[in-house]
N, C-alpha and C. Protein backbone atom coordinates (compact mmCIF):
# COMPACT_ATOMS: atom_id res chain seq x y z
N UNK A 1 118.63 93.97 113.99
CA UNK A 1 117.80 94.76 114.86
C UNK A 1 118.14 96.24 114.71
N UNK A 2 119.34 96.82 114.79
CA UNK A 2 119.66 97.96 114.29
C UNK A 2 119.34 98.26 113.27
N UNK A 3 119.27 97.23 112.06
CA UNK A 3 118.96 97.95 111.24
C UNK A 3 117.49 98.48 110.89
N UNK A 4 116.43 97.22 111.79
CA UNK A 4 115.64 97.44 111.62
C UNK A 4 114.86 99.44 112.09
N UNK A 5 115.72 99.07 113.01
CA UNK A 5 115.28 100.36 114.07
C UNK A 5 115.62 101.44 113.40
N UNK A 6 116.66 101.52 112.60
CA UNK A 6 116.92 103.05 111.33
C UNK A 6 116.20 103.07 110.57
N UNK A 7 115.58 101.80 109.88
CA UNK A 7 114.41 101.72 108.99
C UNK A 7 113.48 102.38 109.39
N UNK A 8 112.88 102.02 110.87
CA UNK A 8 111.49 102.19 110.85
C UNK A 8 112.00 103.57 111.13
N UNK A 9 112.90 104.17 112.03
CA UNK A 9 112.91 105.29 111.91
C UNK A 9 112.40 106.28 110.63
N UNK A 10 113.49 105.57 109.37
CA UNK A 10 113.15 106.50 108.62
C UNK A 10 111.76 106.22 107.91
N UNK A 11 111.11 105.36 107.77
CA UNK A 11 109.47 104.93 107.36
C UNK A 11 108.60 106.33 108.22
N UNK A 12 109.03 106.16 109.60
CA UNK A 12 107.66 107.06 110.55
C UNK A 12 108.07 108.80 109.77
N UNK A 13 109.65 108.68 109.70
CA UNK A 13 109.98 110.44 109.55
C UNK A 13 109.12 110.79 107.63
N UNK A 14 108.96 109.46 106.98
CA UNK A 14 108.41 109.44 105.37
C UNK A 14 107.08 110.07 105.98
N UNK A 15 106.34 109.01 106.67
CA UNK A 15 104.93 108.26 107.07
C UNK A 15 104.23 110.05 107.47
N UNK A 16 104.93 110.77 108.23
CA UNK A 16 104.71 112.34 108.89
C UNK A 16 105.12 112.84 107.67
N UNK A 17 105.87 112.73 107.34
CA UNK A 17 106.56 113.99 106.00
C UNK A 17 106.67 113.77 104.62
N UNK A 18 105.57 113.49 104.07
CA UNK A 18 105.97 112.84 102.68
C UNK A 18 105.98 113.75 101.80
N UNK A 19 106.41 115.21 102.19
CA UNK A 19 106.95 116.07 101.38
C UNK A 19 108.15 116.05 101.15
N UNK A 20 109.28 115.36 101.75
CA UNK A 20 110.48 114.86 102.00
C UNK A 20 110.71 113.56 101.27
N UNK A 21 109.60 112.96 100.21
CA UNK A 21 109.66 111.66 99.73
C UNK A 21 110.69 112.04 98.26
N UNK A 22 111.05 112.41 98.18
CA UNK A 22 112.36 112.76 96.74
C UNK A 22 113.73 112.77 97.62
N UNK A 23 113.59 112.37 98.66
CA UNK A 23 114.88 111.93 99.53
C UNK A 23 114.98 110.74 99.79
N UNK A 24 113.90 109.64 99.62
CA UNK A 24 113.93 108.94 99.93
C UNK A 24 115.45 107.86 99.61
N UNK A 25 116.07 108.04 98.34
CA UNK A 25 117.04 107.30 98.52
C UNK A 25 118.09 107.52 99.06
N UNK A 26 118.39 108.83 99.81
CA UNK A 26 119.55 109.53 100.54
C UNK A 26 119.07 108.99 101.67
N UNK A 27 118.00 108.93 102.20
CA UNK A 27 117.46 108.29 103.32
C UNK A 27 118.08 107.04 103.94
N UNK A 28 117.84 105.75 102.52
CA UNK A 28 117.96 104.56 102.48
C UNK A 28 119.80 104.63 102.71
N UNK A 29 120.56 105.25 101.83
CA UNK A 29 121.52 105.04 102.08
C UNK A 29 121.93 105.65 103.46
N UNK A 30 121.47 106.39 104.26
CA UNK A 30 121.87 106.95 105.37
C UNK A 30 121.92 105.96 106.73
N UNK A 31 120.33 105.05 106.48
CA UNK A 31 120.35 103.90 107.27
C UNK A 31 121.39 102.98 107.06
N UNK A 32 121.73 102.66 106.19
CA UNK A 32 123.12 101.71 106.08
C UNK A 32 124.33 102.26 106.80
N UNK A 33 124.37 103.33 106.30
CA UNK A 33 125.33 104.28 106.83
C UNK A 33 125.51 103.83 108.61
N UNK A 34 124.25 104.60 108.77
CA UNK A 34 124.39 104.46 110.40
C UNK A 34 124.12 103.33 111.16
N UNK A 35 123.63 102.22 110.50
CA UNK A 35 123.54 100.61 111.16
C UNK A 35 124.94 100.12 110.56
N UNK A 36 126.01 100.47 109.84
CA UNK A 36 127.28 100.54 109.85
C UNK A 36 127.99 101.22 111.11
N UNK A 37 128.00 102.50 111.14
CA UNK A 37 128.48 103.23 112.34
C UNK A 37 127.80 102.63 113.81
N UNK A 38 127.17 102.11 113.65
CA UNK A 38 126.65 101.56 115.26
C UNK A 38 127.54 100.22 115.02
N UNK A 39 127.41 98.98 114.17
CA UNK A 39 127.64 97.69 114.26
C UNK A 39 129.28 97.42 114.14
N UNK A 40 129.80 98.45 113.54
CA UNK A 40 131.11 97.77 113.60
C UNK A 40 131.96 98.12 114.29
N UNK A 41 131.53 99.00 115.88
CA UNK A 41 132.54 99.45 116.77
C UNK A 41 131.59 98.80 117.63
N UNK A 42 130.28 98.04 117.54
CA UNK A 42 129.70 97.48 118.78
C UNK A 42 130.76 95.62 118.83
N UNK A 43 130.76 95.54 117.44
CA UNK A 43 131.29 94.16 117.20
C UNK A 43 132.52 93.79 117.42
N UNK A 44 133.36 94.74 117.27
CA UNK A 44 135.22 94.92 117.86
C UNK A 44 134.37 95.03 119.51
N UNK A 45 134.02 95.67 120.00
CA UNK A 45 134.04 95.44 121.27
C UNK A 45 133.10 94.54 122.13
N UNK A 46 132.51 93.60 121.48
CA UNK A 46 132.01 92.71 121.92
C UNK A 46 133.13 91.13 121.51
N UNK A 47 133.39 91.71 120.38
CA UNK A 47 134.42 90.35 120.22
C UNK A 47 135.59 90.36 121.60
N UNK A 48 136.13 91.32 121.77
CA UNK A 48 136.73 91.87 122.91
C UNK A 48 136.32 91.25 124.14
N UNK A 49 134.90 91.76 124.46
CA UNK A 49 134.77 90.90 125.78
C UNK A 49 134.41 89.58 126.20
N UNK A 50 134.16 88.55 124.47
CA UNK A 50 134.08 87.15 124.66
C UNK A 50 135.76 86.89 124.38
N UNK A 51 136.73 87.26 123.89
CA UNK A 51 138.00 86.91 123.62
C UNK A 51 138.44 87.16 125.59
N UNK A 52 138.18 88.04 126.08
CA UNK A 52 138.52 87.97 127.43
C UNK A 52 138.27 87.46 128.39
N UNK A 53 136.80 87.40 127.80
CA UNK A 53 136.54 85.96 129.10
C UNK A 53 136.60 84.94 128.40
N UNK A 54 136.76 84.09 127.30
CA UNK A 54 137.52 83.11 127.32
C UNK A 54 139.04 82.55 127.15
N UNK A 55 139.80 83.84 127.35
CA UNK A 55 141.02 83.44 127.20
C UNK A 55 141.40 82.67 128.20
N UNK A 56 142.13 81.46 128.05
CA UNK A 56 142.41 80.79 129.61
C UNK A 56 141.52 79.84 129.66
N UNK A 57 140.17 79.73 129.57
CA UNK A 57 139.07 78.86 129.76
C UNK A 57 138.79 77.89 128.73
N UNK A 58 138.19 76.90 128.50
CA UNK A 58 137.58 75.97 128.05
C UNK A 58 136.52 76.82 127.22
N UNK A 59 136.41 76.69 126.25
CA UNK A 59 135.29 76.94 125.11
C UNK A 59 134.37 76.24 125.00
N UNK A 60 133.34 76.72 125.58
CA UNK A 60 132.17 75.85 126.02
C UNK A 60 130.53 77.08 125.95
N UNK A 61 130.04 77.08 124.99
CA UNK A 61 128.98 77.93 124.84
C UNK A 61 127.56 77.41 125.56
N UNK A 62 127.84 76.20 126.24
CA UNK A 62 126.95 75.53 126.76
C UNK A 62 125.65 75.92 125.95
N UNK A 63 125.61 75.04 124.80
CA UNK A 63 124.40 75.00 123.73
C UNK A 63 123.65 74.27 124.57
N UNK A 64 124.00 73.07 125.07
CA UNK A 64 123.10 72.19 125.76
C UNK A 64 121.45 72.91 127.12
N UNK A 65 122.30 73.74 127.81
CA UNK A 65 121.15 74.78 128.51
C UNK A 65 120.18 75.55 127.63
N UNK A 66 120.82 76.18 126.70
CA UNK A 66 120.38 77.00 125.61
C UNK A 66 119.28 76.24 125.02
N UNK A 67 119.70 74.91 124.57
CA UNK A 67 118.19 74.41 123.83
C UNK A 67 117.29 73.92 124.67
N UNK A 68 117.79 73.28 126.05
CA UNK A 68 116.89 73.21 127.03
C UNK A 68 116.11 74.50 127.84
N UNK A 69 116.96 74.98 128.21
CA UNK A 69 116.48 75.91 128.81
C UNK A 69 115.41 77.51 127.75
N UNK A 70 115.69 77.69 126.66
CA UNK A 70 115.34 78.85 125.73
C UNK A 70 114.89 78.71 124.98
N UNK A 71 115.57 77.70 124.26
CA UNK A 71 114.97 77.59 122.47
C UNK A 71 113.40 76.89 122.73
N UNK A 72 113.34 75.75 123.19
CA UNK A 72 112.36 74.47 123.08
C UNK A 72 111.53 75.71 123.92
N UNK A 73 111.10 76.36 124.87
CA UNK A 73 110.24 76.43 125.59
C UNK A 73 109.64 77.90 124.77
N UNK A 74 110.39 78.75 124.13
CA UNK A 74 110.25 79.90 123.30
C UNK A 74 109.65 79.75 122.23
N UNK A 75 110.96 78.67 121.48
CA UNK A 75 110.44 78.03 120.40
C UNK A 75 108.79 77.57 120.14
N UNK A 76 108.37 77.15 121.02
CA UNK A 76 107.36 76.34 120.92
C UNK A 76 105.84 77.90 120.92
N UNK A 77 106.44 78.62 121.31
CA UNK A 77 105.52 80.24 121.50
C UNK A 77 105.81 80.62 120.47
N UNK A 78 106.82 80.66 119.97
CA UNK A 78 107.49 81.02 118.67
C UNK A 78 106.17 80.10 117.59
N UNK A 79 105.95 79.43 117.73
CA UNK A 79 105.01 78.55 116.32
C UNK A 79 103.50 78.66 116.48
N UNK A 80 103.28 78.69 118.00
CA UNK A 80 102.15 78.78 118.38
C UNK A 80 101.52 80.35 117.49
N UNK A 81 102.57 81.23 117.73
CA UNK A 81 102.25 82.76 117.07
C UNK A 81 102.18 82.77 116.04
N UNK A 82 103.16 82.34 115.35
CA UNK A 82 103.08 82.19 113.64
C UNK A 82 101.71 81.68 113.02
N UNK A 83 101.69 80.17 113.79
CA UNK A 83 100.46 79.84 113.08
C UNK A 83 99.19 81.07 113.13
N UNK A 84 99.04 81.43 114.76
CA UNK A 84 98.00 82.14 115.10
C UNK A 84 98.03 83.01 114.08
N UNK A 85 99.32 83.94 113.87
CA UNK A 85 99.39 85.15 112.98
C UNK A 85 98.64 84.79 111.15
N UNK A 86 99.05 83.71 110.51
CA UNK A 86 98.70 83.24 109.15
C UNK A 86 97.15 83.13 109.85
N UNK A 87 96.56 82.35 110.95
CA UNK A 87 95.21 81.97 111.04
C UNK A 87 94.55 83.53 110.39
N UNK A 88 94.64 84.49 111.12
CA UNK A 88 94.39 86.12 111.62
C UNK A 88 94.06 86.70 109.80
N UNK A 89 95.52 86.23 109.44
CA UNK A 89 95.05 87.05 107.75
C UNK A 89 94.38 86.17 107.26
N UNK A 90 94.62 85.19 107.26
CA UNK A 90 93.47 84.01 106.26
C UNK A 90 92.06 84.72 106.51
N UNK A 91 91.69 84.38 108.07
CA UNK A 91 90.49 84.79 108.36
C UNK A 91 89.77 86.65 107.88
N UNK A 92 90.86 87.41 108.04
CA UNK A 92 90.90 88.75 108.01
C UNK A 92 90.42 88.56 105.92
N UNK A 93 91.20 88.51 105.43
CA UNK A 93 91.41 88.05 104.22
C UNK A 93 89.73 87.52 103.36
N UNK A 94 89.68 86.48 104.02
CA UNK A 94 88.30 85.96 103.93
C UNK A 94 86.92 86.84 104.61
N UNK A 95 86.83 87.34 105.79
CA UNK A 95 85.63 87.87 105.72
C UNK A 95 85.92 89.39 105.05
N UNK A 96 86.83 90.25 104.91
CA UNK A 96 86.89 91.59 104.09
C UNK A 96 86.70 91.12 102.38
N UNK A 97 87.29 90.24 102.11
CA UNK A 97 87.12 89.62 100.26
C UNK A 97 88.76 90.13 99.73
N UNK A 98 89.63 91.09 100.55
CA UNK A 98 90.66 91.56 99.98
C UNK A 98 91.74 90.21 100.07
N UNK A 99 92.83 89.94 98.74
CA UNK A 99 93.34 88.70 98.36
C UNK A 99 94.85 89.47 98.19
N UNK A 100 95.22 90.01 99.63
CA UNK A 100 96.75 90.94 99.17
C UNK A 100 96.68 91.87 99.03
N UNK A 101 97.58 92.35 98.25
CA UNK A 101 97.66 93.38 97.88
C UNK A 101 96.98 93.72 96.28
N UNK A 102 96.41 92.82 95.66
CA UNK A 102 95.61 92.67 94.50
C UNK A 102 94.26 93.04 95.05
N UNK A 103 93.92 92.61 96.17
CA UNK A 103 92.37 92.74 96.57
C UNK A 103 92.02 94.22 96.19
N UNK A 104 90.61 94.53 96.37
CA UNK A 104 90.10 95.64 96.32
C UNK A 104 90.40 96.74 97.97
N UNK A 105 90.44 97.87 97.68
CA UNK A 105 91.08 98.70 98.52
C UNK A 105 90.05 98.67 99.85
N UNK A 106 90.97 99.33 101.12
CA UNK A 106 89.85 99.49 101.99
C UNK A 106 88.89 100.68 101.78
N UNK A 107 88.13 100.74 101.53
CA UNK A 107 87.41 102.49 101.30
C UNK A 107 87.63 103.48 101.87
N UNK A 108 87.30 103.32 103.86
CA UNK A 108 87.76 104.04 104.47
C UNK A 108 88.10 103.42 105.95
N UNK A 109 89.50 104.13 106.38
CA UNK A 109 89.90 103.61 107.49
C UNK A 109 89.17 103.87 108.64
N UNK A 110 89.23 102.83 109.65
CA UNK A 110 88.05 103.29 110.91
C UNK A 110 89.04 103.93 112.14
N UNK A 111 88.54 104.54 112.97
CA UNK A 111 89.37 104.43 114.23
C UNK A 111 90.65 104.07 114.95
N UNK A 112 89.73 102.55 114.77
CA UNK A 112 90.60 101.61 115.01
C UNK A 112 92.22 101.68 114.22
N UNK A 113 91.99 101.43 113.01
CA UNK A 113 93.04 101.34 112.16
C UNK A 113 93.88 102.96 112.27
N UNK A 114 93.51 103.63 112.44
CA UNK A 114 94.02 105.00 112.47
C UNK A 114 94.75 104.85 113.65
N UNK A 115 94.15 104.61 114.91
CA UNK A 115 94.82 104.37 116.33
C UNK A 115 96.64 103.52 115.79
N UNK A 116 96.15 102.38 115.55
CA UNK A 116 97.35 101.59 115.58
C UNK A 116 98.10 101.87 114.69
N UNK A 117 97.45 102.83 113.30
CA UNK A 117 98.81 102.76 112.11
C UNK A 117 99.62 104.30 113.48
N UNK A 118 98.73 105.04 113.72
CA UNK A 118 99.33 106.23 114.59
C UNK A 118 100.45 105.08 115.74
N UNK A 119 99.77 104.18 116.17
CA UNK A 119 100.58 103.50 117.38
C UNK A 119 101.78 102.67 117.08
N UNK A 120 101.94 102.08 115.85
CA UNK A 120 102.72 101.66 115.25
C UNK A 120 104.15 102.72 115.18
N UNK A 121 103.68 103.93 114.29
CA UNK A 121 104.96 104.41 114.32
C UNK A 121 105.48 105.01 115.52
N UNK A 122 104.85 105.96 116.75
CA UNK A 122 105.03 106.57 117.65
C UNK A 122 106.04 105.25 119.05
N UNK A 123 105.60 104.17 119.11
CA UNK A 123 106.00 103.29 119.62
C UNK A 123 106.91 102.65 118.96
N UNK A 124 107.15 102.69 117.73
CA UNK A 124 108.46 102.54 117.24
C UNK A 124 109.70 103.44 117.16
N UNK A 125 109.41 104.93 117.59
CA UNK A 125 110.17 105.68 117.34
C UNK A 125 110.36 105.85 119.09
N UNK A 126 109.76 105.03 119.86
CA UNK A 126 109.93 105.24 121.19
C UNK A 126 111.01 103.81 122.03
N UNK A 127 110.53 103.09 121.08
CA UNK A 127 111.29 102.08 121.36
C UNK A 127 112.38 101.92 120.82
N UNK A 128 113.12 103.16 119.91
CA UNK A 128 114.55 102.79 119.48
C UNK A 128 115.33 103.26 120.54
N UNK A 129 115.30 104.49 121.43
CA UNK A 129 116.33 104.48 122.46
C UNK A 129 116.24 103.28 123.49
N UNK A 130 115.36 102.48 123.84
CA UNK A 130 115.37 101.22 124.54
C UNK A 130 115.48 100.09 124.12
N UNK A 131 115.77 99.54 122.91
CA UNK A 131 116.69 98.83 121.75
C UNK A 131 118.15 98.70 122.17
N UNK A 132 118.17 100.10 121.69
CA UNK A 132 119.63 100.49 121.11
C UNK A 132 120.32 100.79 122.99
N UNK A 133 119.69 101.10 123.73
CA UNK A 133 120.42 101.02 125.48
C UNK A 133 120.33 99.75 125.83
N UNK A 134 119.48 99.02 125.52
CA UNK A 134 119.61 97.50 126.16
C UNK A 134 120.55 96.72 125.18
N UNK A 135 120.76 96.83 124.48
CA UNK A 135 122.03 96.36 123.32
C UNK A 135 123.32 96.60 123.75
N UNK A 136 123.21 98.32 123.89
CA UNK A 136 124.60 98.69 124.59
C UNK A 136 124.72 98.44 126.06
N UNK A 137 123.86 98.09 127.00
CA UNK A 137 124.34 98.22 128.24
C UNK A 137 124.50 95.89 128.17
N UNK A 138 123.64 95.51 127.57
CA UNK A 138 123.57 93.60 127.51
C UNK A 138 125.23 93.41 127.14
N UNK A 139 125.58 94.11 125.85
CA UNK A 139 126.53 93.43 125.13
C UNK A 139 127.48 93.97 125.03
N UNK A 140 127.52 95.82 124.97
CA UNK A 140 128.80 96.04 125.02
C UNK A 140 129.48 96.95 125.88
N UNK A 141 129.14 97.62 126.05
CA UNK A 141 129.44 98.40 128.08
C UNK A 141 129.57 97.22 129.13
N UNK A 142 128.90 96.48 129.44
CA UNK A 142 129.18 95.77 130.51
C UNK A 142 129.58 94.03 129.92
N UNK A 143 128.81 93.84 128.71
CA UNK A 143 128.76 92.67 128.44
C UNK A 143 128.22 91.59 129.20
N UNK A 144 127.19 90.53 128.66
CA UNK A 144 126.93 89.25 129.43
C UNK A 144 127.62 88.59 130.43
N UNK A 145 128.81 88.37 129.61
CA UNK A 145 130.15 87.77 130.93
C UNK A 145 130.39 88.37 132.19
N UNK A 146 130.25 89.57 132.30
CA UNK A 146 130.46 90.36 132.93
C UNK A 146 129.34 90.52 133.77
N UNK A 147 128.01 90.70 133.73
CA UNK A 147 126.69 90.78 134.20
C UNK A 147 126.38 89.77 134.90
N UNK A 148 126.70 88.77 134.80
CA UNK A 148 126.21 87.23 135.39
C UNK A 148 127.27 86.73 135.93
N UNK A 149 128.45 87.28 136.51
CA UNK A 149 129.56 87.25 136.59
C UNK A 149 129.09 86.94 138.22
N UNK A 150 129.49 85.66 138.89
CA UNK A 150 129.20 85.53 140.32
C UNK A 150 127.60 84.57 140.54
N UNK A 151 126.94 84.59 139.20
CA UNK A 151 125.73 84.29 139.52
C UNK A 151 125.58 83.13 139.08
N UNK A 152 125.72 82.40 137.51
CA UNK A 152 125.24 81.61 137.07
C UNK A 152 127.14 81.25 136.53
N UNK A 153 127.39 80.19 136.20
CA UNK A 153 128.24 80.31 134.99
C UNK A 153 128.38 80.70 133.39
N UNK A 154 127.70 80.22 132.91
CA UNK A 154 128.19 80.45 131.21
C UNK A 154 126.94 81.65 130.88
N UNK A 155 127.12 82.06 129.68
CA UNK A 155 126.43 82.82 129.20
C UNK A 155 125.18 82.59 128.55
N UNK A 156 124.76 81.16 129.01
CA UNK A 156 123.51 80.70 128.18
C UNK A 156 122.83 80.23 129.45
N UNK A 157 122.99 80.19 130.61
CA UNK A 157 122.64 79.83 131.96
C UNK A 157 122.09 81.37 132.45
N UNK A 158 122.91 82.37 131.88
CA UNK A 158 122.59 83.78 132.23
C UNK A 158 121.26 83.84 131.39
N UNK A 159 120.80 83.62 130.34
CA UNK A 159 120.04 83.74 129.68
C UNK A 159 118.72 83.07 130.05
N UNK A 160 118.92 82.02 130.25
CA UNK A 160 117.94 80.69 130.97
C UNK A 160 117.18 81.68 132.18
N UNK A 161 118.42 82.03 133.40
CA UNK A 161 117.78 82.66 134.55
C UNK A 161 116.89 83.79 133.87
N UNK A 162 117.23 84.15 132.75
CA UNK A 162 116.11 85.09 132.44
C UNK A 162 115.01 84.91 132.28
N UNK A 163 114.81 84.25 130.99
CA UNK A 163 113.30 83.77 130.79
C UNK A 163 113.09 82.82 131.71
N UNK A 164 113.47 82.26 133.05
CA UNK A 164 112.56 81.39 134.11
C UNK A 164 112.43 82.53 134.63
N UNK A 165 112.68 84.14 134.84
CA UNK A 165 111.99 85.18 135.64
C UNK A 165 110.94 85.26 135.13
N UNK A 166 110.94 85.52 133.74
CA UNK A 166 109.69 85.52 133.06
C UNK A 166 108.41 84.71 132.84
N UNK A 167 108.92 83.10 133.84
CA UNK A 167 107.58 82.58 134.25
C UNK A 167 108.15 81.16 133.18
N UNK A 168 108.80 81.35 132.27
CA UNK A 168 108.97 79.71 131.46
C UNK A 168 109.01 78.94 132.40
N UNK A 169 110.32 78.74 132.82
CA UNK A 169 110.63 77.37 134.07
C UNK A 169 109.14 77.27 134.76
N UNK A 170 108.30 78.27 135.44
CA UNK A 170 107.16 77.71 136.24
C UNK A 170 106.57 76.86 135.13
N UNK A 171 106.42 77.34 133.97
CA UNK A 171 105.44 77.01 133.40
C UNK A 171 105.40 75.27 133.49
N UNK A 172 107.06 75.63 132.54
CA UNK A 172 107.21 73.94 132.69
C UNK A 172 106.87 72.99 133.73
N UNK A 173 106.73 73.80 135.26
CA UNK A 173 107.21 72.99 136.43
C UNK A 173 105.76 73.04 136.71
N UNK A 174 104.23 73.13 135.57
CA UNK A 174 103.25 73.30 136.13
C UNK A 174 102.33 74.33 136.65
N UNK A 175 103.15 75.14 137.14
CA UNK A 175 102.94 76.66 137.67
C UNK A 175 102.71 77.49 136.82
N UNK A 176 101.54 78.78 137.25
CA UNK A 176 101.27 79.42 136.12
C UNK A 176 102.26 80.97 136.40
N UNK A 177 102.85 81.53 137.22
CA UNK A 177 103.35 82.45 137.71
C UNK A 177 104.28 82.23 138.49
N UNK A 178 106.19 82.60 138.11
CA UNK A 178 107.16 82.12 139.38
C UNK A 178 106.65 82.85 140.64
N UNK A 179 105.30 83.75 140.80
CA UNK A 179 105.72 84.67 142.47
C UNK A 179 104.67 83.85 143.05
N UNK A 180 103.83 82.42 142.40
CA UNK A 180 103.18 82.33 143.50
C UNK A 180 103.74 80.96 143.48
């Protein structure tokens, strides 16, 4: 995820400035660089705060909640999208006649497409400080253990209470919304 987020960074700073494109491989190496400098002082101190809260305790990642509670009910949105997504280009694919990147070009972009390639990068370059703070405040400033600390037990029960805020558990339980 970090790394992704230096990437797109540097794609939007190309995407605006492609007078700056003879940098491009100082670029590439710079992202490594700095998804290095973020990951390996986030990872000493996250190893840190699972070595502390389980020192003393039973080692127990409670996978069992995790696939009940997250994977299976995500998962299953998780495939539903995929497929949808392949349906989207097949169809896209088929009524334009373009077959990839071999197809014949678009002629000219509409609106539309201008809006979102513009929305694409601007919302990506907006969403790396809220990435990169919910990373640091989830995992390594306060850490999971620490956050759910009083509330749930394990760290996959912390996770569960999440997505049932987000309406999974109703779903399952029938309900289309936990507030009603």
């Amino acid at each position: 995820m970090v790394y992704h987020a230096f990437n797109g960074l540097r794609i939007t700073l190309f995407d605006f400035r492609p007078d700056l494109w003879e940098y491009q491989a100082l670029a590439g190496q710079l992202v490594y660089l700095a998804t290095a400098v973020v990951l390996v002082p986030t990872f000493v101190m996250m190893g840190a705060h699972a070595l502390e809260f389980y020192g003393g305790r039973p080692f127990d990642l409670g996978l069992d909640a995790v696939i009940r509670d997250v994977v299976i009910p995500f998962g299953g949105g998780m495939v539903v999208a995929l497929f949808a997504g392949v349906a989207l280009s097949v169809g896209f694919g088929a009524v334009t006649g373009r077959q990839g990147l071999a197809g014949p070009a678009l002629q000219q972009r509409s609106r539309f497409d201008q809006f979102m390639w513009t929305f694409m990068r601007v919302s990506g370059v907006a969403l790396l400080p809220l990435v990169l703070g919910h990373f640091a405040i989830m995992h390594v400033i306060e850490g999971v253990f620490n956050i759910n600390a009083g509330q749930t037990a394990t760290a996959a029960a912390f996770v569960a209470q999440r997505w049932a805020f987000l309406g999974l558990a109703a779903v399952r339980r029938g309900r289309c919304w936990p507030w009603r």
